[in-house]
C-alpha atoms as a PDB file:
ATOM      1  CA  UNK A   1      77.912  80.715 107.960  1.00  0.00           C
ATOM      2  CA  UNK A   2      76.282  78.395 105.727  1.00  0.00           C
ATOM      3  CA  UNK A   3      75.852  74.869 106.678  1.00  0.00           C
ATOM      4  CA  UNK A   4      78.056  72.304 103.856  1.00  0.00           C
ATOM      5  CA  UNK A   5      75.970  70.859 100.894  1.00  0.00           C
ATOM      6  CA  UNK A   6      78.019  67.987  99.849  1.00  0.00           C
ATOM      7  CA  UNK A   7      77.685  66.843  96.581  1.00  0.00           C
ATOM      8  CA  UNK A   8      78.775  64.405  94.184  1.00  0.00           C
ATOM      9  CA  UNK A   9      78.958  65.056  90.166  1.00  0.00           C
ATOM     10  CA  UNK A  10      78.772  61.963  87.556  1.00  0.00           C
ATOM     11  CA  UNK A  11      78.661  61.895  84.026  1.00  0.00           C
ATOM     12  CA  UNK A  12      80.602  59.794  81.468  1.00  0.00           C
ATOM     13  CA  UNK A  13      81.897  62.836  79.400  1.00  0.00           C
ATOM     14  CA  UNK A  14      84.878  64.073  81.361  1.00  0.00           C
ATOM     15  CA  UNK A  15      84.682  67.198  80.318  1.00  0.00           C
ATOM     16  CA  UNK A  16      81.499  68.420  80.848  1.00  0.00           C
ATOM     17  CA  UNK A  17      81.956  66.735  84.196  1.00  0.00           C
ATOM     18  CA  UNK A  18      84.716  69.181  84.848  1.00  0.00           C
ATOM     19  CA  UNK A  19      83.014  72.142  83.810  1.00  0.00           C
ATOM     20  CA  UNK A  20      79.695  71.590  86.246  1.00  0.00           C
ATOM     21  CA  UNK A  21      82.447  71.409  89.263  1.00  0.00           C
ATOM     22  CA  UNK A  22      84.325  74.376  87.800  1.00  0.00           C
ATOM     23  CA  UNK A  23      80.731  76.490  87.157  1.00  0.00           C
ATOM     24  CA  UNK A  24      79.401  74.769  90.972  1.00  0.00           C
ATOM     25  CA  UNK A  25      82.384  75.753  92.654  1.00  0.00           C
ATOM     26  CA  UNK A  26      82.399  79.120  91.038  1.00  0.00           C
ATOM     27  CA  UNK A  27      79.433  79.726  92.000  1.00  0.00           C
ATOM     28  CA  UNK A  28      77.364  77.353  94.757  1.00  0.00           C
ATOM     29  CA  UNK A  29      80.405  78.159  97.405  1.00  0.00           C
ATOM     30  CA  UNK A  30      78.258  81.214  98.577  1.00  0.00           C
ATOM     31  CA  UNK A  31      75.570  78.855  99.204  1.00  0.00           C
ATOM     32  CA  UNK A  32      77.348  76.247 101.300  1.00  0.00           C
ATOM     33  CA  UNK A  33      77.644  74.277  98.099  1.00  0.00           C
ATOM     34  CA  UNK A  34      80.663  71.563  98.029  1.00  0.00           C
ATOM     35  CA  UNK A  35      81.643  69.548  95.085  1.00  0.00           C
ATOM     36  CA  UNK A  36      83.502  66.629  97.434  1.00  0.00           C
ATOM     37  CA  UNK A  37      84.334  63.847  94.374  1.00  0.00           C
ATOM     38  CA  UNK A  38      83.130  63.265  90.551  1.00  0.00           C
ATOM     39  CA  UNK A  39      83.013  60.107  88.919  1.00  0.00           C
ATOM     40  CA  UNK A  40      82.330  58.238  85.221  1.00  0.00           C
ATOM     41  CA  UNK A  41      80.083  55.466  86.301  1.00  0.00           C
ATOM     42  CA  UNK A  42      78.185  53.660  88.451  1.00  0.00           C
ATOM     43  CA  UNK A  43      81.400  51.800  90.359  1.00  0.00           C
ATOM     44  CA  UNK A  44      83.247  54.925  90.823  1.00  0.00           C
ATOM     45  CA  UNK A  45      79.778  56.730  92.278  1.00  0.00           C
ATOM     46  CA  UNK A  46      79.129  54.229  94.752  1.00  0.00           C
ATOM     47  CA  UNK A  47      82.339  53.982  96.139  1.00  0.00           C
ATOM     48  CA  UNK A  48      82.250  57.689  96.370  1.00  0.00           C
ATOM     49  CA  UNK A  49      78.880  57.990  97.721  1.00  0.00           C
ATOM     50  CA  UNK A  50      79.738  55.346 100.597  1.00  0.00           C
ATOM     51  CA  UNK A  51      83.297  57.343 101.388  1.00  0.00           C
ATOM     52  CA  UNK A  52      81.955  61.031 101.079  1.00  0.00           C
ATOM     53  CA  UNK A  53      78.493  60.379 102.503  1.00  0.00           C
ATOM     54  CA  UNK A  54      77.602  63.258 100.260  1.00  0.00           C
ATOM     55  CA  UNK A  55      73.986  65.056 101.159  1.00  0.00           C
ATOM     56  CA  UNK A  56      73.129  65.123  96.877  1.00  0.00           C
ATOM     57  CA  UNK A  57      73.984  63.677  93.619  1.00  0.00           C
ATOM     58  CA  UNK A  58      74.024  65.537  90.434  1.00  0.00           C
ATOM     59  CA  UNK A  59      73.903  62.830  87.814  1.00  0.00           C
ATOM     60  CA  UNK A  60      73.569  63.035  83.909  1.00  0.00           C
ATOM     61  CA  UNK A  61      70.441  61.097  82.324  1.00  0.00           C
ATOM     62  CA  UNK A  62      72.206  59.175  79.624  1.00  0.00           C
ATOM     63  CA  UNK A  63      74.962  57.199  79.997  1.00  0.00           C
ATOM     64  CA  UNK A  64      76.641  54.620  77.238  1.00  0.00           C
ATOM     65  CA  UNK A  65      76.701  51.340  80.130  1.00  0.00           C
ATOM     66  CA  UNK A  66      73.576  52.456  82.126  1.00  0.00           C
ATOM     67  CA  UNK A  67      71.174  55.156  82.506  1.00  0.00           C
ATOM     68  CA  UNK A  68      70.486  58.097  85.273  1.00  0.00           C
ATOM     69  CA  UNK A  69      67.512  56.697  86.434  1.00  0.00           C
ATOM     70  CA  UNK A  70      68.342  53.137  86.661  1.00  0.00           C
ATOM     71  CA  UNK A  71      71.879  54.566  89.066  1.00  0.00           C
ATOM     72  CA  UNK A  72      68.995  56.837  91.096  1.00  0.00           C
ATOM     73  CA  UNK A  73      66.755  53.851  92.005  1.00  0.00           C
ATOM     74  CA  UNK A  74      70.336  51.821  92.687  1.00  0.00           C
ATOM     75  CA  UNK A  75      71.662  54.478  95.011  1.00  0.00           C
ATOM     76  CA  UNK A  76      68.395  55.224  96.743  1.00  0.00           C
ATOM     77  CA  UNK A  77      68.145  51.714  97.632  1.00  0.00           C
ATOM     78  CA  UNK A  78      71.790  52.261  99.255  1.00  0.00           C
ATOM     79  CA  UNK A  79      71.143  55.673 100.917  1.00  0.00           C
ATOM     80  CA  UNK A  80      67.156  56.067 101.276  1.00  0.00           C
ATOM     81  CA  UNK A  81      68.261  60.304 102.715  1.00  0.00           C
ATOM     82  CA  UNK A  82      70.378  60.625  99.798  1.00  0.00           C
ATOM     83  CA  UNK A  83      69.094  63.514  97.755  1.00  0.00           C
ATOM     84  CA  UNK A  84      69.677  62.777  93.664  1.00  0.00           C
ATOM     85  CA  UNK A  85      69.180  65.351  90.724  1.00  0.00           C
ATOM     86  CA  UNK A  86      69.050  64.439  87.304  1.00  0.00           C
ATOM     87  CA  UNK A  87      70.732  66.586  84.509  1.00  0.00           C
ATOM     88  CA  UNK A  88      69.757  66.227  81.081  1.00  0.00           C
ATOM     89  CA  UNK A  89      70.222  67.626  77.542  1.00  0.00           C
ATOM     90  CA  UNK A  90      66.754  66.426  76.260  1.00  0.00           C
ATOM     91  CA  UNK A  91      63.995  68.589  76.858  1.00  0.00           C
ATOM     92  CA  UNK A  92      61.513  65.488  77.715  1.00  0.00           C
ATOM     93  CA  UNK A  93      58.371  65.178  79.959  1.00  0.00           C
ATOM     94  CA  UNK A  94      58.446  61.291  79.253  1.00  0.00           C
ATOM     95  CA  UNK A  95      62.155  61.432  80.447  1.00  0.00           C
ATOM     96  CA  UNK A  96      61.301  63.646  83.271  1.00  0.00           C
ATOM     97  CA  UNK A  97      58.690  61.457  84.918  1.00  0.00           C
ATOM     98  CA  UNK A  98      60.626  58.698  84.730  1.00  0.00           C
ATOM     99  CA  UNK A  99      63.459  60.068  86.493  1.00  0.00           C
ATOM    100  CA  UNK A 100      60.894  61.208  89.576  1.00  0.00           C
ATOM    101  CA  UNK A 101      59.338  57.260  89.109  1.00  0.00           C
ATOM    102  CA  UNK A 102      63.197  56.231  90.195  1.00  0.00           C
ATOM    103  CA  UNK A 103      62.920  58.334  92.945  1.00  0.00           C
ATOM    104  CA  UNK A 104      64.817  61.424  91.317  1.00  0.00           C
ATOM    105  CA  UNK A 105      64.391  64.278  94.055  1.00  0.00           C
ATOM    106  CA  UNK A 106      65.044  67.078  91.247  1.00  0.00           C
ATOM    107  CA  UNK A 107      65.453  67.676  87.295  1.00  0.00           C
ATOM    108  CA  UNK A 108      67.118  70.263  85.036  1.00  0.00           C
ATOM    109  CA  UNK A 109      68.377  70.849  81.774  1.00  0.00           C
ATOM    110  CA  UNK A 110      71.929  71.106  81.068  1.00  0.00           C
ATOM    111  CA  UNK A 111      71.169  74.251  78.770  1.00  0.00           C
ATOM    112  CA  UNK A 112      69.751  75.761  82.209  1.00  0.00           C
ATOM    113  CA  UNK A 113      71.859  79.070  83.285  1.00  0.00           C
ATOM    114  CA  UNK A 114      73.912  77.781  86.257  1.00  0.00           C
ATOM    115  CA  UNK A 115      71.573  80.092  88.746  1.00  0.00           C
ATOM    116  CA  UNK A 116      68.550  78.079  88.240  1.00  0.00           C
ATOM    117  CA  UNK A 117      70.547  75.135  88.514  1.00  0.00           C
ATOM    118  CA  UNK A 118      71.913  75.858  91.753  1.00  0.00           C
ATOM    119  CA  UNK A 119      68.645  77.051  92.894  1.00  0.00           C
ATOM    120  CA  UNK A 120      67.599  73.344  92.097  1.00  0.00           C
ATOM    121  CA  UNK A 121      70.001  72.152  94.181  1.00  0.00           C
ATOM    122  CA  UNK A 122      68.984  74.286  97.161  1.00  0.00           C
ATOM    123  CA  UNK A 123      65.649  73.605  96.528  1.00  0.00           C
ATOM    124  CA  UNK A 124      66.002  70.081  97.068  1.00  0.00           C
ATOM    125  CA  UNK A 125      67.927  70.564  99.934  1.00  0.00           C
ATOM    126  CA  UNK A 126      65.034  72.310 101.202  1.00  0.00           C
ATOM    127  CA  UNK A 127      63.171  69.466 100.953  1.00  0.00           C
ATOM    128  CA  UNK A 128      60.962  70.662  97.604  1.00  0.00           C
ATOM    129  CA  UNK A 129      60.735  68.496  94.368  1.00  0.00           C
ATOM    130  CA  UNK A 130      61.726  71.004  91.648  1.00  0.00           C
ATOM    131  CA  UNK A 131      61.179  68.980  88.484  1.00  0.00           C
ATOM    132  CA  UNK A 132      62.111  71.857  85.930  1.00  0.00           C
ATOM    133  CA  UNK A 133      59.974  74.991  85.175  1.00  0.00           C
ATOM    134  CA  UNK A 134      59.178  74.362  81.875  1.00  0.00           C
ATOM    135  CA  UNK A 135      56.855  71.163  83.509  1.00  0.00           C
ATOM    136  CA  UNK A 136      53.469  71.489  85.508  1.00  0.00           C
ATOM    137  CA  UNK A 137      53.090  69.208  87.729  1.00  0.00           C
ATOM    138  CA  UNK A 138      49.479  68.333  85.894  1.00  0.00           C
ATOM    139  CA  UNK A 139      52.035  67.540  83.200  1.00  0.00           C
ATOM    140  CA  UNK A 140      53.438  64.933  85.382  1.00  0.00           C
ATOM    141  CA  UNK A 141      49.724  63.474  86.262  1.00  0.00           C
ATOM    142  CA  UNK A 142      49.318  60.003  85.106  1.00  0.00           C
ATOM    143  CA  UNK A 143      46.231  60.884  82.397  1.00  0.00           C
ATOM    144  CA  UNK A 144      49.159  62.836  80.567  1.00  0.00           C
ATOM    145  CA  UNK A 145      51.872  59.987  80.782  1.00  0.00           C
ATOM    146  CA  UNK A 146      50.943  57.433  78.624  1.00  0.00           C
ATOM    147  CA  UNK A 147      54.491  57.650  77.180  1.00  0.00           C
ATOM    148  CA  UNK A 148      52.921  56.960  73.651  1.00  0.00           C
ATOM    149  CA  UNK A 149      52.481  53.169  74.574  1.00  0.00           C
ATOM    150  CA  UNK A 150      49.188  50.901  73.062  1.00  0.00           C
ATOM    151  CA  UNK A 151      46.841  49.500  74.555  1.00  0.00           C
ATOM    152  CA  UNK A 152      48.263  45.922  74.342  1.00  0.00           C
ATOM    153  CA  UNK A 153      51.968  47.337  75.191  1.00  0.00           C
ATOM    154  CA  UNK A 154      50.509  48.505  78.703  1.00  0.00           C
ATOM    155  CA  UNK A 155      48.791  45.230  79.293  1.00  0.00           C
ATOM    156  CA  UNK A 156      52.326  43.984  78.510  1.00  0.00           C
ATOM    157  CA  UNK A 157      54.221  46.789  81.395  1.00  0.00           C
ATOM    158  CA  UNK A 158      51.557  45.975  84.102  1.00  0.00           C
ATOM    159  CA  UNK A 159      52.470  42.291  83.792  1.00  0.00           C
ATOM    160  CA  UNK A 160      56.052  43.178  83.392  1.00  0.00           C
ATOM    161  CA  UNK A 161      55.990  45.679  87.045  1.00  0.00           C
ATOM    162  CA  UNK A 162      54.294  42.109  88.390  1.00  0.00           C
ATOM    163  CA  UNK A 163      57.757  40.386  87.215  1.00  0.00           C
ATOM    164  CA  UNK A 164      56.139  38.017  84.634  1.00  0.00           C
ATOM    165  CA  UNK A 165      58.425  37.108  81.599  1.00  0.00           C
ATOM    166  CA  UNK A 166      57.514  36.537  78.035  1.00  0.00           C
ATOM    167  CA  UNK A 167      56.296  32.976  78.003  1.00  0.00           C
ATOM    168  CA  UNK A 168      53.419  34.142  80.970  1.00  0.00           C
ATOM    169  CA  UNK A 169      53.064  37.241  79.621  1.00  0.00           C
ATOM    170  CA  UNK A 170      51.992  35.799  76.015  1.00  0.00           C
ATOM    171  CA  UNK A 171      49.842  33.150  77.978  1.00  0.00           C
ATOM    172  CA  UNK A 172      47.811  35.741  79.886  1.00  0.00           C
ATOM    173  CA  UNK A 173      47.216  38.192  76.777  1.00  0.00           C
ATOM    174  CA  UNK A 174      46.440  34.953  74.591  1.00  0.00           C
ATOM    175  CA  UNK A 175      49.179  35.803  71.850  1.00  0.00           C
ATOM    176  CA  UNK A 176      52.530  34.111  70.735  1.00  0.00           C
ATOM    177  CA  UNK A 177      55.912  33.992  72.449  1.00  0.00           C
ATOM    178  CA  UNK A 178      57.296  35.457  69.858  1.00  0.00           C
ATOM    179  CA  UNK A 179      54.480  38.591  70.114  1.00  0.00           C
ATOM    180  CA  UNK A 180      55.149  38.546  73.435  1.00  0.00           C
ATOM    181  CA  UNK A 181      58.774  39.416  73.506  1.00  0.00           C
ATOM    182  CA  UNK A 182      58.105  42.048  70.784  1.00  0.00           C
ATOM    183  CA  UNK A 183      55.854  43.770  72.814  1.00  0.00           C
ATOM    184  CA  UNK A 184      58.162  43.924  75.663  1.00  0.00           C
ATOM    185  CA  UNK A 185      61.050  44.992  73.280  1.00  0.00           C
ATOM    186  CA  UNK A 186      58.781  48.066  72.273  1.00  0.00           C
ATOM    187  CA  UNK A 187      57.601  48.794  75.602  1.00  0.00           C
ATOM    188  CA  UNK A 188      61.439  48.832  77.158  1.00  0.00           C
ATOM    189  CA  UNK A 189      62.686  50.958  74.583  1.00  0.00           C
ATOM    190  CA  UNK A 190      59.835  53.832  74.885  1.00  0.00           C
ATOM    191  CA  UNK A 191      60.491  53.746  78.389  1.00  0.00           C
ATOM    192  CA  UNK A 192      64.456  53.937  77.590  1.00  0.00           C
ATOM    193  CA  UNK A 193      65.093  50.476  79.473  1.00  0.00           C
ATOM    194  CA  UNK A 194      63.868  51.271  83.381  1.00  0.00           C
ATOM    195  CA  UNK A 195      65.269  49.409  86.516  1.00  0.00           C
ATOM    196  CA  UNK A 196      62.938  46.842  87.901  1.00  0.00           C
ATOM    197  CA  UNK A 197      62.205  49.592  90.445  1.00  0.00           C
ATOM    198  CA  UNK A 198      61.903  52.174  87.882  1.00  0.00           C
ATOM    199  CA  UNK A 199      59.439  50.062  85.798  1.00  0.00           C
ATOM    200  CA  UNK A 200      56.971  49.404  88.789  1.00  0.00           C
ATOM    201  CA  UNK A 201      56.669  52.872  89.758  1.00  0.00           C
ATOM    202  CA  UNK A 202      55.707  54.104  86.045  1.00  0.00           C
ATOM    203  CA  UNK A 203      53.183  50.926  86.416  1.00  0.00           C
ATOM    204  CA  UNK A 204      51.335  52.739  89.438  1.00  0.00           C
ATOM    205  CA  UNK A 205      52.056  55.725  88.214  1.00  0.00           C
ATOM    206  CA  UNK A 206      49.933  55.525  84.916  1.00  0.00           C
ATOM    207  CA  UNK A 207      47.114  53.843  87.396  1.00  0.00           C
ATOM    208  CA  UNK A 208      48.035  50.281  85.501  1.00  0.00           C
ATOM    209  CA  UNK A 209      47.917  48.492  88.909  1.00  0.00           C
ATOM    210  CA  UNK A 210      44.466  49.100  89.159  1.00  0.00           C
ATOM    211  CA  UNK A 211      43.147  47.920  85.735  1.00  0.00           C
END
């Protein structure tokens, strides 16, 4: 018999959360898979994550009142062993990466047949980093992620991962406040507004730390 693979489903669109549980419990029982809860947002995950001590977490990228990676860094920081997955309907390397900077263990594409999406979840069980097949890992190197930022805009996200804010940001670059804040406006939105944990990792990631 196949040991139990908890897991937890979230999304914000109820009914695509209900059909991943239907297609997962059609289909991952033969596998030990277990859908043990599903929830809307981050409240209702975390208080289902600390009452089903799930093993994994198959969570959808974007979400209207926070995103997937910003709720993987937040749970990982609750449950370090707990094993996340992101699910997305955006084919995106930039969006990809930044899912494994939050500590994603796992990505795949809602458009995926539900096989290799089960084999994802297996995988990661296993204790592999499946980050879709459609993705080398050279892909995922930091000379390819520059996430289509300037020159000045990653001066700005290496003095952002240090926690400055706009007034010593625009002091240390020598520009306005006003620039300043710009900058970081530009530099959120192409990273599609990271966690403070999220935003540090891309930082080291794309060798920034070292500059």
């Amino acid at each position: 018999m196949k040991s139990e693979i908890r897991v937890i489903l979230m999304d914000d669109q109820a009914l695509i959360l209900e059909a991943i549980a239907a297609l997962l419990r059609a289909h991952g029982v033969e596998h030990g898979i277990k859908v043990v809860a599903c929830a809307k947002n981050y409240h209702q995950v975390l208080e289902a994550v600390q009452q089903q001590r799930p093993h994994l977490v198959l969570l959808d990228m974007h979400m209207p009142e926070i995103n997937g990676s910003e709720v993987a860094y937040k749970l990982k920081k609750h449950m370090p062993e707990l094993k996340i997955v992101m699910l997305s309907s955006f084919e995106s390397l930039q969006e990809v990466a930044q899912a494994k900077a939050a500590g994603a263990d796992g990505y795949a594409f809602k458009s995926d047949p539900t096989v290799v999406l089960v084999n994802t979840l297996l995988e990661v069980m296993a204790g592999h980093n499946p980050f879709v097949s459609s993705v080398s890992p050279t892909e995922l190197l930091p000379a390819a992620l520059d996430y289509g930022l300037t020159r000045r805009q990653r001066q700005v996200l290496k003095l952002l991962a240090q926690g400055e804010h706009n007034k010593a940001i625009a002091q240390c670059l020598g520009i306005s406040v006003r620039t300043a804040e710009k900058h970081r406006a530009q530099v959120l939105a192409k990273l599609n507004k990271p966690s403070p944990g999220a935003l540090s990792h891309i930082a080291v990631e794309l060798g920034l730390t070292h500059d």
